[in-house]
Protein backbone atom coordinates (compact mmCIF):
# COMPACT_ATOMS: atom_id res chain seq x y z
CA UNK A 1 -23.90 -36.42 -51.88
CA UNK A 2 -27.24 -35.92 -50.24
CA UNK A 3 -26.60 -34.53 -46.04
CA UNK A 4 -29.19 -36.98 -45.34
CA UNK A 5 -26.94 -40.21 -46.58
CA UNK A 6 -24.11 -38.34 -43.89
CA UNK A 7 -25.59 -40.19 -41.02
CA UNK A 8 -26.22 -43.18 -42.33
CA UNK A 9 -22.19 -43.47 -44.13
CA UNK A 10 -20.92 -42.58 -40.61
CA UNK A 11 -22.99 -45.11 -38.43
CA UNK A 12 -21.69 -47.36 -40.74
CA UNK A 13 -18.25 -47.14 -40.28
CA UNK A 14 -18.38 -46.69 -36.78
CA UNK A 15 -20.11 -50.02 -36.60
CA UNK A 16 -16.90 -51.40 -39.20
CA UNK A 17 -14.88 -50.34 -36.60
CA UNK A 18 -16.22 -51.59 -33.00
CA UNK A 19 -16.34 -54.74 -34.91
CA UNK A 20 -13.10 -54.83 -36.32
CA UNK A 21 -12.43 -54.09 -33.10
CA UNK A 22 -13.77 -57.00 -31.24
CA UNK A 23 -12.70 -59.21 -34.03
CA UNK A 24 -8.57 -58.16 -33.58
CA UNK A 25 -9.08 -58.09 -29.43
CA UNK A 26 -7.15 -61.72 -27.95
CA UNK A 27 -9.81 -63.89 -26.80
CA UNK A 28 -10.49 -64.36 -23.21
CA UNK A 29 -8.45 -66.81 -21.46
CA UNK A 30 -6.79 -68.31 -24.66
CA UNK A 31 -2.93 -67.77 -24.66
CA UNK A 32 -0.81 -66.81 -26.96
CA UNK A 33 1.79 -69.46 -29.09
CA UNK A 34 4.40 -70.56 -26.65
CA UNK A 35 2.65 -70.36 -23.34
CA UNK A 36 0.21 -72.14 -21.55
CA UNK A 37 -3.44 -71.06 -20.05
CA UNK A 38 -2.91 -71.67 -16.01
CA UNK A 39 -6.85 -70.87 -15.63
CA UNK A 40 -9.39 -72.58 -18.07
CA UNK A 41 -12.17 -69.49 -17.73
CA UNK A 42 -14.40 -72.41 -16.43
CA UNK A 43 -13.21 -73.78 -13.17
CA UNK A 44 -10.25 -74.10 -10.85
CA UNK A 45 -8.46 -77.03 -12.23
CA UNK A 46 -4.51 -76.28 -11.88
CA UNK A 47 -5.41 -74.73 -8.91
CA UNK A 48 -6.27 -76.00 -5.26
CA UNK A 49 -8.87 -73.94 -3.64
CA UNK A 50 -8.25 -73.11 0.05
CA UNK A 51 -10.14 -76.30 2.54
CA UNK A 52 -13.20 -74.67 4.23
CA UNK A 53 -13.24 -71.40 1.75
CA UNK A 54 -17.06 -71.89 1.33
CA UNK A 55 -17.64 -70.28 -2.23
CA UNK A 56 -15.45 -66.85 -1.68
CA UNK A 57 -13.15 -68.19 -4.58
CA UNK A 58 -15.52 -68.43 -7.39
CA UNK A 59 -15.32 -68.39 -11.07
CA UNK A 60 -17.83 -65.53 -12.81
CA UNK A 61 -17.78 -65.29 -16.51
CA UNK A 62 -14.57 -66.69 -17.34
CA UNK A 63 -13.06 -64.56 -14.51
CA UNK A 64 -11.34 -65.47 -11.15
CA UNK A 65 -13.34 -63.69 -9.17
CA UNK A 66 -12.39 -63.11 -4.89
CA UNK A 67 -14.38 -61.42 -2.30
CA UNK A 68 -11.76 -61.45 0.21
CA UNK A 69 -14.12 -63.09 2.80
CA UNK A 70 -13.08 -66.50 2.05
CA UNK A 71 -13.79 -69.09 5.21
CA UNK A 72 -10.66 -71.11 5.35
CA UNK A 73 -8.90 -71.58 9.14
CA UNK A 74 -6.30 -70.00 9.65
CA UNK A 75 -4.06 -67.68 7.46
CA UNK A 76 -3.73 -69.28 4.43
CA UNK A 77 -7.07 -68.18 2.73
CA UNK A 78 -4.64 -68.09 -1.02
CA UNK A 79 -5.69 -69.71 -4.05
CA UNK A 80 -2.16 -71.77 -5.44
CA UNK A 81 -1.20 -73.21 -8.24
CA UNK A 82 -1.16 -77.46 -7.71
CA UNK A 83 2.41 -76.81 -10.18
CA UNK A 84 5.33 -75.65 -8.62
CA UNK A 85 7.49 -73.63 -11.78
CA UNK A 86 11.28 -73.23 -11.87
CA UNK A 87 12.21 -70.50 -14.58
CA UNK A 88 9.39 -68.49 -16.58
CA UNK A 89 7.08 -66.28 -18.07
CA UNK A 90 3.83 -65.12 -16.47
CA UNK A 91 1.17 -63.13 -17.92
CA UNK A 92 -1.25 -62.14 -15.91
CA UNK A 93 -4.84 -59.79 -16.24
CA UNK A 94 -5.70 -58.30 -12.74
CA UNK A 95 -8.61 -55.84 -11.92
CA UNK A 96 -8.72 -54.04 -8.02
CA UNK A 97 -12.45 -54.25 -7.92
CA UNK A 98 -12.96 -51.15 -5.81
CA UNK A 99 -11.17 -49.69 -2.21
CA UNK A 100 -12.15 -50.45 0.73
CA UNK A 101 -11.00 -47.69 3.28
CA UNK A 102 -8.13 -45.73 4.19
CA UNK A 103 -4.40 -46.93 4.72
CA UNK A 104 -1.79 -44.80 6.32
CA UNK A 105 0.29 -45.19 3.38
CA UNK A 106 4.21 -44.16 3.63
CA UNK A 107 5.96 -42.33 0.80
CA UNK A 108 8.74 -45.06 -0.59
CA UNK A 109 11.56 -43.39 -2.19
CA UNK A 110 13.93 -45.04 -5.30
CA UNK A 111 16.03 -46.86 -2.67
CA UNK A 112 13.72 -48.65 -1.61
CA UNK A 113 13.54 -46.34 2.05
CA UNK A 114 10.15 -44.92 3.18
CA UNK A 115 10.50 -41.12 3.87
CA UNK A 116 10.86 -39.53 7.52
CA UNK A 117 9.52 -36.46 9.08
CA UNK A 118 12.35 -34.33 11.23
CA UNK A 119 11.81 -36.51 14.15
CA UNK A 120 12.66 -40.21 12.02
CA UNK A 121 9.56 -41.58 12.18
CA UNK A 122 7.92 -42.79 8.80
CA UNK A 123 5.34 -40.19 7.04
CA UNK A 124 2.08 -42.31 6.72
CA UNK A 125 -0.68 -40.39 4.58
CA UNK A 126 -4.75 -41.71 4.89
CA UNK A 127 -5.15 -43.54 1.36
CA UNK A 128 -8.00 -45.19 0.40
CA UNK A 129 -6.50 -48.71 -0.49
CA UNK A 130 -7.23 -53.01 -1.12
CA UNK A 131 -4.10 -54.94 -1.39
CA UNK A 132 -3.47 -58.49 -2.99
CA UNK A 133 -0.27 -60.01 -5.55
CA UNK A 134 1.26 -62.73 -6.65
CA UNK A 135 3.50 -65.30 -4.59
CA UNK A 136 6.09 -66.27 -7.09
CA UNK A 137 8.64 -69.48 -5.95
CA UNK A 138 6.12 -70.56 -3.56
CA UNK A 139 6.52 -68.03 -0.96
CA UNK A 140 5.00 -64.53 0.53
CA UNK A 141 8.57 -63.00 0.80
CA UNK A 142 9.03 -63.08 -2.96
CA UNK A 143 5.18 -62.22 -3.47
CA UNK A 144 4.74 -59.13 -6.35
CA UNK A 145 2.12 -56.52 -4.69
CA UNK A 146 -0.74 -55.59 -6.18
CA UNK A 147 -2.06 -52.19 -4.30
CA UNK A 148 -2.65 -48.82 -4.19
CA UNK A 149 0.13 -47.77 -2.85
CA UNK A 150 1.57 -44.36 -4.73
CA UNK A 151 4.78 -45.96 -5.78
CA UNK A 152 2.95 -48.81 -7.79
CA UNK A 153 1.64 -52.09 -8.25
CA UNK A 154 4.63 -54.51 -8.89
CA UNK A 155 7.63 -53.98 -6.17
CA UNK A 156 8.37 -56.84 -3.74
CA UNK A 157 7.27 -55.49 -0.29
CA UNK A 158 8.99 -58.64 1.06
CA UNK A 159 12.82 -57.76 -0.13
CA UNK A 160 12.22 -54.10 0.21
CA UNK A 161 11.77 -54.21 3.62
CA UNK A 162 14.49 -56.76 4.58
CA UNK A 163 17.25 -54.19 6.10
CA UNK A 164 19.25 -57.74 5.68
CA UNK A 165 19.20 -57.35 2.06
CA UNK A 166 21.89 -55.16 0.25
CA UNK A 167 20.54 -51.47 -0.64
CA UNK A 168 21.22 -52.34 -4.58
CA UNK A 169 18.57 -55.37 -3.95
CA UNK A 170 16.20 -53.39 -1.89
CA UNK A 171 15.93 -50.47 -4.14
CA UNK A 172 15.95 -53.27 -7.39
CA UNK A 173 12.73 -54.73 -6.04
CA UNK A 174 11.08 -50.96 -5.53
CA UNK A 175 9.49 -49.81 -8.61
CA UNK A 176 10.85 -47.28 -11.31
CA UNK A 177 7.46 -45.67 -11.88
CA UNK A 178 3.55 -46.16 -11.18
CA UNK A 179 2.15 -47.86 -14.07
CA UNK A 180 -1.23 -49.17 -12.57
CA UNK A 181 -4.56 -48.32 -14.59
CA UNK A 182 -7.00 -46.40 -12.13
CA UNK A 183 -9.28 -49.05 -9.64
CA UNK A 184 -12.17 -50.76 -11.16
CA UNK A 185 -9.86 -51.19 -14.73
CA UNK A 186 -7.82 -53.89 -15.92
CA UNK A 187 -3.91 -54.22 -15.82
CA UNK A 188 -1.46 -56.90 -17.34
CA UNK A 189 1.41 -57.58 -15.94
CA UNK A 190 4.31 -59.73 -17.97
CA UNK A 191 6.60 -61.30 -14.77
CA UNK A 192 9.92 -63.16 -15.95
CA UNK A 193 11.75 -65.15 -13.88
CA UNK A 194 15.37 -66.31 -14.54
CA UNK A 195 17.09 -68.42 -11.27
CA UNK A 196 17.11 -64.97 -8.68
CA UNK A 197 16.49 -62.80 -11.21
CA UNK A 198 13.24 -60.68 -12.07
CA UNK A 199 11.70 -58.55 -14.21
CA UNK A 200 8.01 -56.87 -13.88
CA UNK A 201 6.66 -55.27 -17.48
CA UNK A 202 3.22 -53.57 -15.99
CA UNK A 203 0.72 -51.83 -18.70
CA UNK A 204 3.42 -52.29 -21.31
CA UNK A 205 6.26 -50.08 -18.60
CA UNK A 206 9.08 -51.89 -16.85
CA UNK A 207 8.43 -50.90 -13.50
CA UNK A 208 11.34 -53.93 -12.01
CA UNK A 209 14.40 -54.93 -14.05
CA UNK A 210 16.60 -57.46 -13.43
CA UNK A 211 16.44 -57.11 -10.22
CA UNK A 212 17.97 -59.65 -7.41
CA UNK A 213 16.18 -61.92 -5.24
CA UNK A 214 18.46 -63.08 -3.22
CA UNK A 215 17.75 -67.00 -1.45
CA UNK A 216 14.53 -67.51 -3.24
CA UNK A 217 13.65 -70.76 -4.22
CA UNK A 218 14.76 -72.22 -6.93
CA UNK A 219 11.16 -73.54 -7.77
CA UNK A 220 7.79 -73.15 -5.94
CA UNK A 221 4.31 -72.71 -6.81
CA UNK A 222 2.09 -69.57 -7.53
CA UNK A 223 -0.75 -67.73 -5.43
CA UNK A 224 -2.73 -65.21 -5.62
CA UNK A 225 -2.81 -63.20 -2.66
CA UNK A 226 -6.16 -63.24 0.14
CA UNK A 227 -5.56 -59.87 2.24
CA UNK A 228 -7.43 -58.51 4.75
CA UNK A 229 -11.41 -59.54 4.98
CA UNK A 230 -14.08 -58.47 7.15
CA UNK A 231 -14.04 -57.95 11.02
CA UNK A 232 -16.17 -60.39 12.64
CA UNK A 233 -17.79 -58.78 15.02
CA UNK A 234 -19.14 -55.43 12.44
CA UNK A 235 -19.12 -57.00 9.07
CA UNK A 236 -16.74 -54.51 7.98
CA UNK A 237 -13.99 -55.04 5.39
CA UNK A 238 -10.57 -53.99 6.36
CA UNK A 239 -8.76 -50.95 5.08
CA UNK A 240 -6.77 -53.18 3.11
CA UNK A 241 -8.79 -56.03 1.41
CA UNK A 242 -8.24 -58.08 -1.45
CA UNK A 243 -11.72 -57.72 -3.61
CA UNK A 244 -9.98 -58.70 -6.87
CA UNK A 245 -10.81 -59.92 -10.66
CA UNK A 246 -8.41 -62.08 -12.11
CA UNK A 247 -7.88 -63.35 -15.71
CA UNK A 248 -5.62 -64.59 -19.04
CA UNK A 249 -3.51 -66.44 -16.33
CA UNK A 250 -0.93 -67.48 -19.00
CA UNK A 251 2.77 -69.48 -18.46
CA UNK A 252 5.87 -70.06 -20.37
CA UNK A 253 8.00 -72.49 -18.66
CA UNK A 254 11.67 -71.62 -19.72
CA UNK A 255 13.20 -74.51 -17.74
């Protein structure tokens, strides 16, 4: 064989393989058998954009894409689901565009408890940070965080904080390990739902297992989360904003 043909053979089968590649990848917004596409890649149908939002919400290449500057009144600046969903599987893409200044972030231990310095108060460490998730059953409380928090994408800040809740339920909610792909890249996460029961499979790792939910609806609808947004009077985002990609929204309803 002739060292000029080497080139040639091995541009070759590189190209064989970015395009068998992109031939075996899942297409974009097209679920798998069994479940159901909850975004269409085109527009919001399924969903009810926030009154007033003004174009913050927006659809960009068969992505959900959010800004975190949305123009809604009041507190509610979510995007829901117009479904409300009992039992299920979710499968979700979600990308933390980029930070957008520092959090005093507290260390949360495998109970669920955030560390203390020897005077009790709670060890908060400058972070840069954005924050969104996922309501699940309709509410905030059981919403799954989506953050850059060092303990992970995935707990449920809602029922880890509750000192109501039993410690086995508080440190079932707090996740096992941090999973989350670095910001700016995509992660999946697989959320199943069973009556109070829930599981959170993030980048292919269980980071929550059957853990307990307590009084959470038996039904409710989805959201994904609007945090933070820009101060009014500097045009500054918030330490803790939600500028967020989302896509391959896909649902199996199991009852």
């Amino acid at each position: 064989m002739k060292l000029s043909s080497i080139p040639l053979i091995v541009a070759t089968a590189l190209a064989f393989a970015v395009g068998a590649g992109v031939a075996g990848d899942k297409k974009l917004n097209q679920p798998p058998k069994g479940f159901k596409a909850l975004f269409n890649g085109k527009d919001f149908a399924n969903w009810k954009l926030p009154e007033g939002d003004n174009g913050h919400w927006k659809v960009i290449d068969g992505i959900i894409d959010y800004d975190a500057a949305s123009e809604a009144p009041g507190k509610d600046k979510h995007l829901w689901t117009e479904k409300e969903y009992g039992d299920f599987e979710l499968w979700i893409d979600w990308k933390i565009k980029r930070t957008t200044g520092l959090y005093n972030m507290p260390i949360v231990l495998p109970d669920g408890s955030e560390k203390l310095d020897e005077n009790g108060k709670i060890i908060a460490i400058p972070t840069p940070n954005a924050d969104s998730g996922i309501y699940l059953r309709g509410q905030g409380k059981s919403q799954i965080n989506i953050w850059c928090w060092p303990i992970g994408s995935g707990e449920v800040y809602g029922y880890r904080r509750d000192k109501t809740m039993p410690p086995e339920v508080r440190a079932g909610v707090t996740p096992k390990m941090n999973a989350d792909n670095p910001v700016g890249e995509w992660n999946t996460f697989k959320v199943t739902m069973k009556g109070d029961r829930l599981t959170v499979v993030l980048n292919g790792k269980t980071v929550i297992e059957n853990a307990q939910m307590p009084g959470v609806p038996e039904k409710g609808k989805f959201a994904l989360q609007h945090h933070g947004g820009k101060n009014a009077k500097t045009g500054e985002y918030s330490a803790a904003s939600s500028l967020m990609q989302f896509r391959n929204i896909f649902i199996k309803e199991l009852r």
